[in-house]
N, C-alpha and C. Protein backbone atom coordinates (compact mmCIF):
# COMPACT_ATOMS: atom_id res chain seq x y z
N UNK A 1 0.83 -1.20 0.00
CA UNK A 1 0.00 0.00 0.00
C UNK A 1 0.87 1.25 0.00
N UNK A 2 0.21 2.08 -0.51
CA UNK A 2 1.15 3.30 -0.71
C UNK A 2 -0.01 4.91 -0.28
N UNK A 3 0.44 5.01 0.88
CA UNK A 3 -0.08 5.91 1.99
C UNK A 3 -1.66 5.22 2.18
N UNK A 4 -1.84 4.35 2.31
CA UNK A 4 -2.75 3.59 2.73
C UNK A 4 -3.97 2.97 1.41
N UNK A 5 -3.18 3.67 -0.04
CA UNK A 5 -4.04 3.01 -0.66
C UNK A 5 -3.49 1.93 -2.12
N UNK A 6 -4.37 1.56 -2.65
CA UNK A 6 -3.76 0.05 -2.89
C UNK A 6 -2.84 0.58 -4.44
N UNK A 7 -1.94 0.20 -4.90
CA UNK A 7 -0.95 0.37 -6.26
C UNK A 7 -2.02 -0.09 -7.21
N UNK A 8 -2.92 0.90 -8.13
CA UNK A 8 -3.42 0.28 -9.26
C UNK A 8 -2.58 -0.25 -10.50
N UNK A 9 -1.47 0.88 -10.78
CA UNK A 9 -1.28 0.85 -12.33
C UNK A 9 0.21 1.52 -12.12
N UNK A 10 0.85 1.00 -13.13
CA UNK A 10 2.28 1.32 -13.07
C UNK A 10 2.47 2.22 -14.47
N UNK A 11 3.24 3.63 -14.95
CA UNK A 11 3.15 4.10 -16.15
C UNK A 11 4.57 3.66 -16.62
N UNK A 12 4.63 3.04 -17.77
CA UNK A 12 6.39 2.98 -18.32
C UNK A 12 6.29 3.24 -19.99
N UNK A 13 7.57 3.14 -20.06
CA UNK A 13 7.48 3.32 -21.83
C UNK A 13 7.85 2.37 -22.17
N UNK A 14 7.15 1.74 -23.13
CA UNK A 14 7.20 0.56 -23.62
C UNK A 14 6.49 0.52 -25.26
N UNK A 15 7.57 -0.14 -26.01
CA UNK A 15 6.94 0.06 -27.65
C UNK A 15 8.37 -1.00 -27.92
N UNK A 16 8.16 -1.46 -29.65
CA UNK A 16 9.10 -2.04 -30.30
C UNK A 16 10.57 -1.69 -29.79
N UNK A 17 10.61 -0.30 -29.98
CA UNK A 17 11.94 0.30 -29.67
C UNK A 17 12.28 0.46 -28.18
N UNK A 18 11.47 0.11 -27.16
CA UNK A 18 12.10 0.33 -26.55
C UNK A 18 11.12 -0.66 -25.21
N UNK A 19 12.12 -2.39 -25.03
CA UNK A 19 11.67 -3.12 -23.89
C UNK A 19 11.92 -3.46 -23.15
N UNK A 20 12.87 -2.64 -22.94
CA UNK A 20 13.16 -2.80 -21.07
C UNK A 20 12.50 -2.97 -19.95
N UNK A 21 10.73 -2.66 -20.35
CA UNK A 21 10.39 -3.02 -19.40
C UNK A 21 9.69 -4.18 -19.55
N UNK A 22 9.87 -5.10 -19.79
CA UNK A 22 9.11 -6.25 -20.70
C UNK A 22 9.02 -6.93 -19.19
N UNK A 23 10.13 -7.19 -18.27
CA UNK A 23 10.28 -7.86 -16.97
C UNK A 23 8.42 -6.88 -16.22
N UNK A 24 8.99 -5.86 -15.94
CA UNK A 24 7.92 -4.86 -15.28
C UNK A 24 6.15 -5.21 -15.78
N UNK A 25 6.00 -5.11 -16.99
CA UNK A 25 5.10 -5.42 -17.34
C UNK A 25 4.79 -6.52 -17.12
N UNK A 26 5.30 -7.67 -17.27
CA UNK A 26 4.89 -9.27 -16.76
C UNK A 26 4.73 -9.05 -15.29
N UNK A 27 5.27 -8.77 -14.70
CA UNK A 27 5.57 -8.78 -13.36
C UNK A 27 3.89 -7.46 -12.71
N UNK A 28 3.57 -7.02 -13.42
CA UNK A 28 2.12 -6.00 -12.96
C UNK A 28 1.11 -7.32 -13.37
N UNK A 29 1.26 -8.14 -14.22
CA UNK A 29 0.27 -8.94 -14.29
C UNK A 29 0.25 -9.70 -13.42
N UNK A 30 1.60 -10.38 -12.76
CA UNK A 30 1.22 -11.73 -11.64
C UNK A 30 0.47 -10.91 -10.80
N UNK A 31 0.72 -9.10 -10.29
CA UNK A 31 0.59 -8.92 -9.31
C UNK A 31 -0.81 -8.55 -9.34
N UNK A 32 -1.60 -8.16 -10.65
CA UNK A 32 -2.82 -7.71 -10.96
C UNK A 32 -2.70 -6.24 -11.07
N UNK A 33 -1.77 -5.54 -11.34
CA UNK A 33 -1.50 -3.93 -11.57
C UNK A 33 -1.77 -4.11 -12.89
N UNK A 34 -2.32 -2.77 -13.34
CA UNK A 34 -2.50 -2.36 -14.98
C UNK A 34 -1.10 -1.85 -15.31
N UNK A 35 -0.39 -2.02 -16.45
CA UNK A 35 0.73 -1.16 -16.78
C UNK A 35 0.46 -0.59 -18.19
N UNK A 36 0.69 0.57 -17.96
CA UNK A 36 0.17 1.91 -18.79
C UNK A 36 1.45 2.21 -19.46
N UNK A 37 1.30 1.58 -21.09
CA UNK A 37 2.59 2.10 -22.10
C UNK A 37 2.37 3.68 -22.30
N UNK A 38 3.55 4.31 -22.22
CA UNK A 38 3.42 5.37 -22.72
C UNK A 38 4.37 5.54 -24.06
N UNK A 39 3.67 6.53 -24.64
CA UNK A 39 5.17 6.68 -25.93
C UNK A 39 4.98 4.46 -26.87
N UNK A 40 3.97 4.16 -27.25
CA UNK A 40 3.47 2.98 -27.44
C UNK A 40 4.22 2.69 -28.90
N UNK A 41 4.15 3.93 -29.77
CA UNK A 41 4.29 3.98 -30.74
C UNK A 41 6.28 4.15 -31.17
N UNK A 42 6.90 4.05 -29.54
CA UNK A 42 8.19 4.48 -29.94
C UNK A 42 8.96 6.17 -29.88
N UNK A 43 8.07 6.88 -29.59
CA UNK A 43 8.38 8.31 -29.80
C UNK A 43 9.15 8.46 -30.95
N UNK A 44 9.75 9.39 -30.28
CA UNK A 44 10.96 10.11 -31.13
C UNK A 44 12.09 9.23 -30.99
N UNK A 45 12.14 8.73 -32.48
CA UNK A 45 13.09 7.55 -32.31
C UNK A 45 14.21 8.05 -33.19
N UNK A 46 15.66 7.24 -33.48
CA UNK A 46 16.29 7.62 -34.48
C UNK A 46 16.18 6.79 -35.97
N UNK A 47 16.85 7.25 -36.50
CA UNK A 47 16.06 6.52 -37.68
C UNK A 47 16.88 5.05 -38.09
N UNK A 48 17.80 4.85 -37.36
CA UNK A 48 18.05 3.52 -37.22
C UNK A 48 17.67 2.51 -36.16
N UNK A 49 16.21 2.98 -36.13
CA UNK A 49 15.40 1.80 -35.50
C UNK A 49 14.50 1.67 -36.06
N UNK A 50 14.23 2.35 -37.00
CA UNK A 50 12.91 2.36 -38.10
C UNK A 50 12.92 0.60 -38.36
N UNK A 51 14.34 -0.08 -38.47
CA UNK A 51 13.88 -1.15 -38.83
C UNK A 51 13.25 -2.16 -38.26
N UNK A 52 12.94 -2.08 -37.01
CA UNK A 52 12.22 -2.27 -35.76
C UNK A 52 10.88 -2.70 -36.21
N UNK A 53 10.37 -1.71 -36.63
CA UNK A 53 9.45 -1.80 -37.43
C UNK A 53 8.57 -2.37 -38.74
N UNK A 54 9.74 -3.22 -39.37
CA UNK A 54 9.34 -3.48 -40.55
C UNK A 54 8.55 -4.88 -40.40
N UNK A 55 8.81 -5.96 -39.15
CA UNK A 55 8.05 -6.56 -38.92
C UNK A 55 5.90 -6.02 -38.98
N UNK A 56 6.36 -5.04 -37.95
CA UNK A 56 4.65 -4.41 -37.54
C UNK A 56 4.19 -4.40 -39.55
N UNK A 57 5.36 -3.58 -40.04
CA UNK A 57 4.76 -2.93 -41.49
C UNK A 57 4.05 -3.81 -42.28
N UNK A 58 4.83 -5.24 -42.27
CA UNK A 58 4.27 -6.33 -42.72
C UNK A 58 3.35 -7.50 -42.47
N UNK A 59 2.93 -7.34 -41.53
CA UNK A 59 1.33 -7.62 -40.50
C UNK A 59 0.43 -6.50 -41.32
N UNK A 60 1.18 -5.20 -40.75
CA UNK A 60 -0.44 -4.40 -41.45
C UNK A 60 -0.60 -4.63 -42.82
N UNK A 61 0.57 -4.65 -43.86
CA UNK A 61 0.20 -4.92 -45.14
C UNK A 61 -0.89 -5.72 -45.28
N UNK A 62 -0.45 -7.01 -44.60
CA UNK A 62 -1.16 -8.33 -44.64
C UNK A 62 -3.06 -8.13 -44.38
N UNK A 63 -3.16 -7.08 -43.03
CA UNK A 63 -4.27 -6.74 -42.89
C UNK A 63 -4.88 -5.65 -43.69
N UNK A 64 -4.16 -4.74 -44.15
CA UNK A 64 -4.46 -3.47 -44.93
C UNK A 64 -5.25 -2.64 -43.92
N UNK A 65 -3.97 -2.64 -42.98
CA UNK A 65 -3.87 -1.59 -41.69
C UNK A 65 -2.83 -0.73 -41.54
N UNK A 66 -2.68 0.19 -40.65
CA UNK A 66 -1.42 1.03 -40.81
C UNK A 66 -0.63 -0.06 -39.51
N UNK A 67 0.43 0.10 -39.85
CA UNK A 67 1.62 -0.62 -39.15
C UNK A 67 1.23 -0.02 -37.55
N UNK A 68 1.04 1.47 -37.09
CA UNK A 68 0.54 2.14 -36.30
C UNK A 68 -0.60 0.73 -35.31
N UNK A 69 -1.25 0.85 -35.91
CA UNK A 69 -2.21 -0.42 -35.67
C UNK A 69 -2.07 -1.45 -34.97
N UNK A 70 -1.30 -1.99 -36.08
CA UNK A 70 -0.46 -3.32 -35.34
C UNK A 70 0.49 -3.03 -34.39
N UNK A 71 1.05 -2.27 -33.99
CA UNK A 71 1.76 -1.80 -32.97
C UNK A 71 1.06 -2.17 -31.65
N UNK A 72 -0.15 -1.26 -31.72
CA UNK A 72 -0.98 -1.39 -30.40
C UNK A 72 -1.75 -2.78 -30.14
N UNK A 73 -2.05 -2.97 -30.99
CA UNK A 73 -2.91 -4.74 -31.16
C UNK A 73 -2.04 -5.45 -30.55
N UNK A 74 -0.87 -5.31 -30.83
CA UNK A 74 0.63 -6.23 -30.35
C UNK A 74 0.82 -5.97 -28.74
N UNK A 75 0.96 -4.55 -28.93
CA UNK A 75 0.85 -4.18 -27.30
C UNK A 75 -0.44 -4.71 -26.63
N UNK A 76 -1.85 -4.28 -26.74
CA UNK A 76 -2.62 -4.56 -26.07
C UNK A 76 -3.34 -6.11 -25.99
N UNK A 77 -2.33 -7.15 -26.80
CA UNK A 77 -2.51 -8.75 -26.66
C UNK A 77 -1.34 -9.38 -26.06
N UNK A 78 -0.56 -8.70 -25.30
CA UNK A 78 0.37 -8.68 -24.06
C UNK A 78 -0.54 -9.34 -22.79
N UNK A 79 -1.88 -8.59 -22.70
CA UNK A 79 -2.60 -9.16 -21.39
C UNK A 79 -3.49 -7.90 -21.46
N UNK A 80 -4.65 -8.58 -20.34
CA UNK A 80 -5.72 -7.71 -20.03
C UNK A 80 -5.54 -6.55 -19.15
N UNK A 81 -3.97 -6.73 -18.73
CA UNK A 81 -3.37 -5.51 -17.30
C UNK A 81 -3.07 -4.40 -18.57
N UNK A 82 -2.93 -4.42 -19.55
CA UNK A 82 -2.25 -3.49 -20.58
C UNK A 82 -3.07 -2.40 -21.27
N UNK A 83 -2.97 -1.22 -20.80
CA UNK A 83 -3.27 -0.02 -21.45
C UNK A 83 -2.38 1.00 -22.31
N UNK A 84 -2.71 1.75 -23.11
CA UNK A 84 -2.13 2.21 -24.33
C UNK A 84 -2.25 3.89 -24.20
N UNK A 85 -1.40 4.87 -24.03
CA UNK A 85 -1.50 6.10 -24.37
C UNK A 85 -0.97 6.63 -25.27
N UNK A 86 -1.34 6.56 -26.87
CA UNK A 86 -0.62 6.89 -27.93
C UNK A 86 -1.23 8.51 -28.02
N UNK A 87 0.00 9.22 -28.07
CA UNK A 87 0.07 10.88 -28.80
C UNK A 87 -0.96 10.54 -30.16
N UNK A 88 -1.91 11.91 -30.03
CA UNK A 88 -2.79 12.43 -30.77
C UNK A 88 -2.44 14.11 -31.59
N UNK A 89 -2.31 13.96 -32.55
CA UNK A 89 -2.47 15.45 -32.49
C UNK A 89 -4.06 15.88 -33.67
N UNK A 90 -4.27 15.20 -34.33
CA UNK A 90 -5.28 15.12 -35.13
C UNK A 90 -6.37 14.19 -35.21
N UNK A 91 -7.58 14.34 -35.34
CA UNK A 91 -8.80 13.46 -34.80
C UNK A 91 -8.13 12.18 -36.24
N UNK A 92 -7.58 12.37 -37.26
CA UNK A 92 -7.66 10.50 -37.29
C UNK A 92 -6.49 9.84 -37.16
N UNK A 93 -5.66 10.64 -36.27
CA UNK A 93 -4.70 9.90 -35.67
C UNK A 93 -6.03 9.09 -34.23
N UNK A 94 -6.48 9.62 -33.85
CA UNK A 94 -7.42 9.21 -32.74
C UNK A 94 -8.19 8.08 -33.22
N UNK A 95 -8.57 7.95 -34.17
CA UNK A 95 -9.44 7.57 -35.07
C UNK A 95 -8.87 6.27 -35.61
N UNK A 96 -7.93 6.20 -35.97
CA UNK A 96 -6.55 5.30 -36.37
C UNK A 96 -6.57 3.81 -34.99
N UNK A 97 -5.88 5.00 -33.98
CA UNK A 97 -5.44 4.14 -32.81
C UNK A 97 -6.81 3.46 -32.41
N UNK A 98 -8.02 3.83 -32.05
CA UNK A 98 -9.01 3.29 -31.65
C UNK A 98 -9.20 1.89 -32.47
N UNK A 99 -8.84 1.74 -33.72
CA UNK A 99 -9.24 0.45 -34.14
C UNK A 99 -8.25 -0.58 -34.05
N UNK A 100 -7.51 -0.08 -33.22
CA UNK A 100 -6.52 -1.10 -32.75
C UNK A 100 -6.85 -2.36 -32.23
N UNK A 101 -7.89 -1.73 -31.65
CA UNK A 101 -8.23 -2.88 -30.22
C UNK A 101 -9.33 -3.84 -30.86
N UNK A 102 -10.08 -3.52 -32.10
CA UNK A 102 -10.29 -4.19 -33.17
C UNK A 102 -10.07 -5.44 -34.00
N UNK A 103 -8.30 -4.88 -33.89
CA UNK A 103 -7.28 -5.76 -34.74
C UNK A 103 -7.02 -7.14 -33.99
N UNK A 104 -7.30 -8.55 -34.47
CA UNK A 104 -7.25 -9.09 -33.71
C UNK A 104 -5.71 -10.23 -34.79
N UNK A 105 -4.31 -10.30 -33.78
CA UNK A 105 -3.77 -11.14 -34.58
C UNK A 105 -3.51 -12.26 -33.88
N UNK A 106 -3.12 -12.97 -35.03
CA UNK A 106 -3.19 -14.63 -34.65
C UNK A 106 -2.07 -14.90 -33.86
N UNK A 107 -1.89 -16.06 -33.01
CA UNK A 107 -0.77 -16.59 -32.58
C UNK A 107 0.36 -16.17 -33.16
N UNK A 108 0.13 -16.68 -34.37
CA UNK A 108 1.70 -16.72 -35.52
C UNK A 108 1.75 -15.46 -35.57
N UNK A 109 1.20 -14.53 -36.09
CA UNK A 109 1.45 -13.11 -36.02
C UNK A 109 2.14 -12.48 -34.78
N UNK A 110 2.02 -12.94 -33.75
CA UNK A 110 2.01 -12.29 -32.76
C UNK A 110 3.61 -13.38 -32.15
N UNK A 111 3.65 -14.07 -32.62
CA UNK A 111 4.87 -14.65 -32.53
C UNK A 111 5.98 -14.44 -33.59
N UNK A 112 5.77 -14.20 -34.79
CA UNK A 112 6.46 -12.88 -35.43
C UNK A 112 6.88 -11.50 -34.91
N UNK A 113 5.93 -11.00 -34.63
CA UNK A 113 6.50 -10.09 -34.14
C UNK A 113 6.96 -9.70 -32.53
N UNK A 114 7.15 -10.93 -31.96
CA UNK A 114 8.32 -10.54 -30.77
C UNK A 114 7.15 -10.73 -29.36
């Protein structure tokens, strides 16, 4: 407990590029904490991690989704503790991310990509 009330949710950054917290996140599920990716999409990355990516690119092809997409689908089939705060700056970037949770990939997909 933390000043007498219970730890819901842990915030970390977590995306392709960056899984360091991959331990943390497993570890909120044994305990039943939500862990809240932030920066889902990778932020501001350099551009030699773009290739990071080319897995996601080729899932969405496959679906005729934006890679964006599959990003979060990937993230949010991690577990039911897993929430997503992807940067918005335009309603169909908003619009985009919402059908994430939509996207449903298969085992193999999802064992492709990591």
């Amino acid at each position: 407990n933390i000043l007498g009330e219970k730890l819901v949710a842990v915030q970390n950054q977590y995306s392709p590029v960056h899984l360091e917290n991959e331990d943390t996140l497993q570890y909120c599920e044994k305990l039943g904490i939500a862990f809240v990716c932030w920066s889902p999409l990778g932020g501001f990355r350099h551009p030699y991690d773009e290739h990071l990516f080319d897995p996601f690119r080729k899932v969405a092809e496959d679906h005729n989704v934006s890679y964006q997409q599959v990003v979060l689908a990937w993230e949010l089939a991690k577990g039911d503790h897993i929430f997503v705060i992807p940067g918005a700056h335009r309603p169909a970037t908003i619009l985009d991310s919402l059908k994430a949770s939509d996207l449903q990939l298969s085992n193999e997909e999802l064992a492709y990509l990591g």
